[in-house]
N, C-alpha and C. Protein backbone atom coordinates (compact mmCIF):
# COMPACT_ATOMS: atom_id res chain seq x y z
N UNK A 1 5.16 -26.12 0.36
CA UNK A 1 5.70 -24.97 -0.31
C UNK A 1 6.59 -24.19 0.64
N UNK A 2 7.74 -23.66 0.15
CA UNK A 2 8.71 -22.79 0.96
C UNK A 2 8.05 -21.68 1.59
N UNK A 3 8.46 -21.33 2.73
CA UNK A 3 7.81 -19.57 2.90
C UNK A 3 8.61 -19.03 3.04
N UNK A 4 8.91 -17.82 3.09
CA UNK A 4 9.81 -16.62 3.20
C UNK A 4 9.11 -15.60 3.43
N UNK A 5 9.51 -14.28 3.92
CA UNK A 5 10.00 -13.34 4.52
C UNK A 5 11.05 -12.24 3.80
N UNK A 6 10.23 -11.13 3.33
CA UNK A 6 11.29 -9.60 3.09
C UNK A 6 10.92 -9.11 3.32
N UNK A 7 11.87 -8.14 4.16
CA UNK A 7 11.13 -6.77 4.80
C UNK A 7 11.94 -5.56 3.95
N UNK A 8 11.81 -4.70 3.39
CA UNK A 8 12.46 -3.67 2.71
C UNK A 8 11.75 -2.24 3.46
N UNK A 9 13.07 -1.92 4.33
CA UNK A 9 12.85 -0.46 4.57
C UNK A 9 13.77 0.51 3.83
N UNK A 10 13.13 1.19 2.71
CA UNK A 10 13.54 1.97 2.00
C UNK A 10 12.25 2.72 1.78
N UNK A 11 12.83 3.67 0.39
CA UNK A 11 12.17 5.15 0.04
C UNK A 11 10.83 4.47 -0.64
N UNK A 12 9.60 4.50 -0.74
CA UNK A 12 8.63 3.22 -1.29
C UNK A 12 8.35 4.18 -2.87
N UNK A 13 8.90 5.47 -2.70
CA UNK A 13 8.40 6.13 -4.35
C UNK A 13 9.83 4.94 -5.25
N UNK A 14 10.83 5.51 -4.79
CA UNK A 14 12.28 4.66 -5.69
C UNK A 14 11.58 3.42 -6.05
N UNK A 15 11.84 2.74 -4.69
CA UNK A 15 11.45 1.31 -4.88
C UNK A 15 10.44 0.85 -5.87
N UNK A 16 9.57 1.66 -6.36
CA UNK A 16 8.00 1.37 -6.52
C UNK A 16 8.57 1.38 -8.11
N UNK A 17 9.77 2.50 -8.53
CA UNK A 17 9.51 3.62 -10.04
C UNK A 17 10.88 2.00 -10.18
N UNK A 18 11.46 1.37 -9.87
CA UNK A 18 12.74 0.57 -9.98
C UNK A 18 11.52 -1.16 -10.19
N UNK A 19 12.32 -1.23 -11.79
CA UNK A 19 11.53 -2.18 -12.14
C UNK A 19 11.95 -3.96 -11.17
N UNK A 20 10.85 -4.22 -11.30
CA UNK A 20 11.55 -5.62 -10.23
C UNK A 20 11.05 -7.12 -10.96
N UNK A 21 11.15 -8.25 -10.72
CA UNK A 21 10.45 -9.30 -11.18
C UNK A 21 9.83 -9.94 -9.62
N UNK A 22 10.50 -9.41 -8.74
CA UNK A 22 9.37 -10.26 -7.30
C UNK A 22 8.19 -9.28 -7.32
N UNK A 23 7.25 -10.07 -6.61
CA UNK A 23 6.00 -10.14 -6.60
C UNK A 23 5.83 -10.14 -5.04
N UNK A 24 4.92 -10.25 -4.46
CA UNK A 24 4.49 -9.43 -3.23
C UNK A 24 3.05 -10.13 -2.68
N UNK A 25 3.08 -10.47 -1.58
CA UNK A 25 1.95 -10.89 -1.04
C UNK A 25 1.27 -9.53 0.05
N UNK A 26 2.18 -8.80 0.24
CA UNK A 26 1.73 -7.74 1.73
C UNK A 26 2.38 -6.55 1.30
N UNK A 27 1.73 -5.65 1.37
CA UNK A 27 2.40 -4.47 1.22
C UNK A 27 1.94 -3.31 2.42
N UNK A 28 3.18 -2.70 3.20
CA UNK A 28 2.02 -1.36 4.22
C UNK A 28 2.47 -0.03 3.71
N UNK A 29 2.03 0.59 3.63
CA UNK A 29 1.73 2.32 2.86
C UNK A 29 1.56 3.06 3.96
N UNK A 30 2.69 3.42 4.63
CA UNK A 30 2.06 4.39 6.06
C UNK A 30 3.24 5.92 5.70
N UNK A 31 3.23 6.79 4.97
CA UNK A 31 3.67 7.80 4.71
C UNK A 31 3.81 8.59 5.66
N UNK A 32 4.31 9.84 6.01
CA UNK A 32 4.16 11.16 7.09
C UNK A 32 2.88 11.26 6.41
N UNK A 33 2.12 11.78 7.39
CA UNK A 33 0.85 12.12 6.64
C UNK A 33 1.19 13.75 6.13
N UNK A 34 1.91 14.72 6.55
CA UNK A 34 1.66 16.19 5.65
C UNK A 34 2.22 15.79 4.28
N UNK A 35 2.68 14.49 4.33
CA UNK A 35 3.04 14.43 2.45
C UNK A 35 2.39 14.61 1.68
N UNK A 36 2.53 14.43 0.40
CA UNK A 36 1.52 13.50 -0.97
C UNK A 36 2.06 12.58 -1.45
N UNK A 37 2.92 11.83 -0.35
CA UNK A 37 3.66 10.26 -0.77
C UNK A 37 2.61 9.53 -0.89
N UNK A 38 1.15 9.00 -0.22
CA UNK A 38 0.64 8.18 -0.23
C UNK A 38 0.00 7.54 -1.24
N UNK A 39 -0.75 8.72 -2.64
CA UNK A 39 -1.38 8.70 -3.76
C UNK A 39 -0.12 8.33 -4.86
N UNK A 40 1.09 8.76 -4.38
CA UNK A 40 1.64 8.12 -5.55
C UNK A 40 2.23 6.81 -5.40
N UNK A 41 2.26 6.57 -4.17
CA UNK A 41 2.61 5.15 -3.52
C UNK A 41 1.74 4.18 -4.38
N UNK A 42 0.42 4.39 -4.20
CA UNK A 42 -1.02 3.70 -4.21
C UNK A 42 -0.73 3.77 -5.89
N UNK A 43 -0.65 4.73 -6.59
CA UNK A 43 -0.45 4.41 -8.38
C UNK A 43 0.25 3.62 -9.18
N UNK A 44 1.68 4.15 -8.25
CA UNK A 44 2.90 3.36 -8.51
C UNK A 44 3.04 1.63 -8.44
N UNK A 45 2.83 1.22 -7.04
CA UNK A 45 2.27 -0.43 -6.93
C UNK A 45 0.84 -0.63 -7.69
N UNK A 46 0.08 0.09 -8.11
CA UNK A 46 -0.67 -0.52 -8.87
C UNK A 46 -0.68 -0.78 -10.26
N UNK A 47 0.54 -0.10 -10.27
CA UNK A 47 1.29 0.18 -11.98
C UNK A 47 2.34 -1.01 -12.48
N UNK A 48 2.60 -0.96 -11.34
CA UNK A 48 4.02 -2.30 -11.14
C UNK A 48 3.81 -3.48 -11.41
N UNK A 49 2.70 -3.63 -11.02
CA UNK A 49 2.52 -5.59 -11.41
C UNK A 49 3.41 -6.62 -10.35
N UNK A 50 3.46 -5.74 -9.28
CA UNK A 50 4.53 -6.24 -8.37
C UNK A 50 3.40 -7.18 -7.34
N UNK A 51 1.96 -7.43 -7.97
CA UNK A 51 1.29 -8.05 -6.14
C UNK A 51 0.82 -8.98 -6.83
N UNK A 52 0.89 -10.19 -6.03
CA UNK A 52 0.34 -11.51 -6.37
C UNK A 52 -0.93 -10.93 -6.17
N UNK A 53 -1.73 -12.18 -6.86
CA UNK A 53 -3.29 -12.52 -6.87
C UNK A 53 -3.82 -12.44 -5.18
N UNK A 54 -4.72 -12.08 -4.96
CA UNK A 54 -5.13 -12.39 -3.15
C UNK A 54 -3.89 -11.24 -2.36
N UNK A 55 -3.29 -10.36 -3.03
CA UNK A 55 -2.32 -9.73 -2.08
C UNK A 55 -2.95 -8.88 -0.91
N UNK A 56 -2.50 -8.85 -0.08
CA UNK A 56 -3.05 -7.70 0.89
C UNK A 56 -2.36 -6.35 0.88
N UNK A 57 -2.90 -5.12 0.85
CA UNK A 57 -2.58 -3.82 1.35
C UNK A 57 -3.08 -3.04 2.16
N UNK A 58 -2.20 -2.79 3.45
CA UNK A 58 -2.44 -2.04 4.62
C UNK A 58 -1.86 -0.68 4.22
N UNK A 59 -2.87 0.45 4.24
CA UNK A 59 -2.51 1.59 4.27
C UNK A 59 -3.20 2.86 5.39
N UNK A 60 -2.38 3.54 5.99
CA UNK A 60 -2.40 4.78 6.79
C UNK A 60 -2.70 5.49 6.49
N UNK A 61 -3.98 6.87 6.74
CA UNK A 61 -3.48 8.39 6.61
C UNK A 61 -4.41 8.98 7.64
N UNK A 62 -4.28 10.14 7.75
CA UNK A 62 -4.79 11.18 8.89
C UNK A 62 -5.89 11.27 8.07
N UNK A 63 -6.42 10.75 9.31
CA UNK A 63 -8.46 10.74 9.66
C UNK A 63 -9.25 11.45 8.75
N UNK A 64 -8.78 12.63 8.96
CA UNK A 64 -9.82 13.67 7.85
C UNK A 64 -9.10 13.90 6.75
N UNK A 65 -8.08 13.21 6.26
CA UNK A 65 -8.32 13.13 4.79
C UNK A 65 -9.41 12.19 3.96
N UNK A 66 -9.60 12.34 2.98
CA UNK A 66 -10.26 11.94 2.12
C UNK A 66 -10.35 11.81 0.65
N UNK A 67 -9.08 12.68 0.00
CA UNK A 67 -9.15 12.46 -1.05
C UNK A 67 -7.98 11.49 -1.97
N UNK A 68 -7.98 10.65 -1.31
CA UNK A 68 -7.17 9.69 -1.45
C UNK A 68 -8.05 8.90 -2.86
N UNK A 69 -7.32 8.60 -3.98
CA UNK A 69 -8.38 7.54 -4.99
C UNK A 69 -7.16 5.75 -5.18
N UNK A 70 -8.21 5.01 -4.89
CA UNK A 70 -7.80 3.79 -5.01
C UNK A 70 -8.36 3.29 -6.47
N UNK A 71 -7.19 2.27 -6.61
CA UNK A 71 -7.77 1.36 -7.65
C UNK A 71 -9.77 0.50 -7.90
N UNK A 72 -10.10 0.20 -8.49
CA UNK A 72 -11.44 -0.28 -8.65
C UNK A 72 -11.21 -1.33 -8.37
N UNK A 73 -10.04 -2.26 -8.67
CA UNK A 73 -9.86 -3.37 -8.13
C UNK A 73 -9.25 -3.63 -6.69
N UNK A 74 -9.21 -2.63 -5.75
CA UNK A 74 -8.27 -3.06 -4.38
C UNK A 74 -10.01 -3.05 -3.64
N UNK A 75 -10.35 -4.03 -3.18
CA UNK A 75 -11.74 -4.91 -2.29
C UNK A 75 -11.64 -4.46 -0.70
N UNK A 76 -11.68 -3.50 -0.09
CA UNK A 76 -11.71 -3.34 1.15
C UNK A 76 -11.85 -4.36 1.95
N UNK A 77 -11.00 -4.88 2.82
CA UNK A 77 -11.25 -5.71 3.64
C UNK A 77 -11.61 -5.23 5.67
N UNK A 78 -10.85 -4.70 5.66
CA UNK A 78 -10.97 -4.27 7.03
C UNK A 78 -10.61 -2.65 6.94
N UNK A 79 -11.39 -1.68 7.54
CA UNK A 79 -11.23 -0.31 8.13
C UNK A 79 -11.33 -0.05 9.19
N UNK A 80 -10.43 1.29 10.10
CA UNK A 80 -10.71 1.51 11.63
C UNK A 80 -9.65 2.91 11.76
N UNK A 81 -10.01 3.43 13.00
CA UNK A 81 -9.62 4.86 13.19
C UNK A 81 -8.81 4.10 14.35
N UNK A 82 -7.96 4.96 14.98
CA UNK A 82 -7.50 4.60 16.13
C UNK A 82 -6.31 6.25 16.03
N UNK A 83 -6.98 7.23 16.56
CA UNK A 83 -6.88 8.32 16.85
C UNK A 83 -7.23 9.66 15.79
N UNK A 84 -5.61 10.07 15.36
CA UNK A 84 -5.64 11.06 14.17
C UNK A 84 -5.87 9.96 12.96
N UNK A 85 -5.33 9.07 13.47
CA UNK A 85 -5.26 7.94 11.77
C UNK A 85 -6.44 7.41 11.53
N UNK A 86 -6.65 6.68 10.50
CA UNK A 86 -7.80 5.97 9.79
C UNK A 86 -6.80 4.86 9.05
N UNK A 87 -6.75 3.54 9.46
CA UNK A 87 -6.28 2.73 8.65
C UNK A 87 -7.10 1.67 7.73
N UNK A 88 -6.63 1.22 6.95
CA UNK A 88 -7.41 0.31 5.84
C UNK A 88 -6.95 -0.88 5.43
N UNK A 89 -7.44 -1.86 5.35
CA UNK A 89 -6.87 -3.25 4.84
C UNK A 89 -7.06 -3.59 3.41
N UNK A 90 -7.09 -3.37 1.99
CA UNK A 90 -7.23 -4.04 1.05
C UNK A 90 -6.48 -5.16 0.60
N UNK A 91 -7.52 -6.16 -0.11
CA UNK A 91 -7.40 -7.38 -1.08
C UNK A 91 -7.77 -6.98 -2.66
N UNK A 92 -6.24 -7.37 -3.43
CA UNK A 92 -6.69 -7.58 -4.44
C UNK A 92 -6.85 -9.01 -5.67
């Protein structure tokens, strides 16, 4: 099977609300943390239909947040702090 490679650095709200037909194996979610980019990041790709089966999502935010809500279906795979941040690995 072919592999490939896209990296898209752009705005991830646009990108997310801009309908697409590719599909997605990896996605990373690392916002400024004083935003509220991250929760709509997290709605938006889960709205999209943009992630293959088995996709992974790496997402960022400052440590003592917490009220972040994920999908029922994104499976935690790996978590870890490594300073102000708290990062997260989900599979869905």
């Amino acid at each position: 099977a072919a592999q490939s490679a896209k990296v898209s650095t752009v705005d991830a709200i646009s990108f997310l609300r801009a309908p697409t037909a590719e599909t997605y194996d990896l996605v990373f979610l690392d916002p400024p943390f004083e935003s509220e980019l991250l929760q709509a990041a997290v709605d938006l790709l889960d709205a999209s239909g943009c992630l293959n089966r088995g996709a992974l999502i790496y997402l960022e935010q400052r440590a003592k947040d917490t009220s972040l809500s994920l999908p029922a279906h994104w499976a935690l795979h790996r978590t870890g702090k490594a300073g102000q941040s708290r990062y997260h690995l989900y599979r869905i």
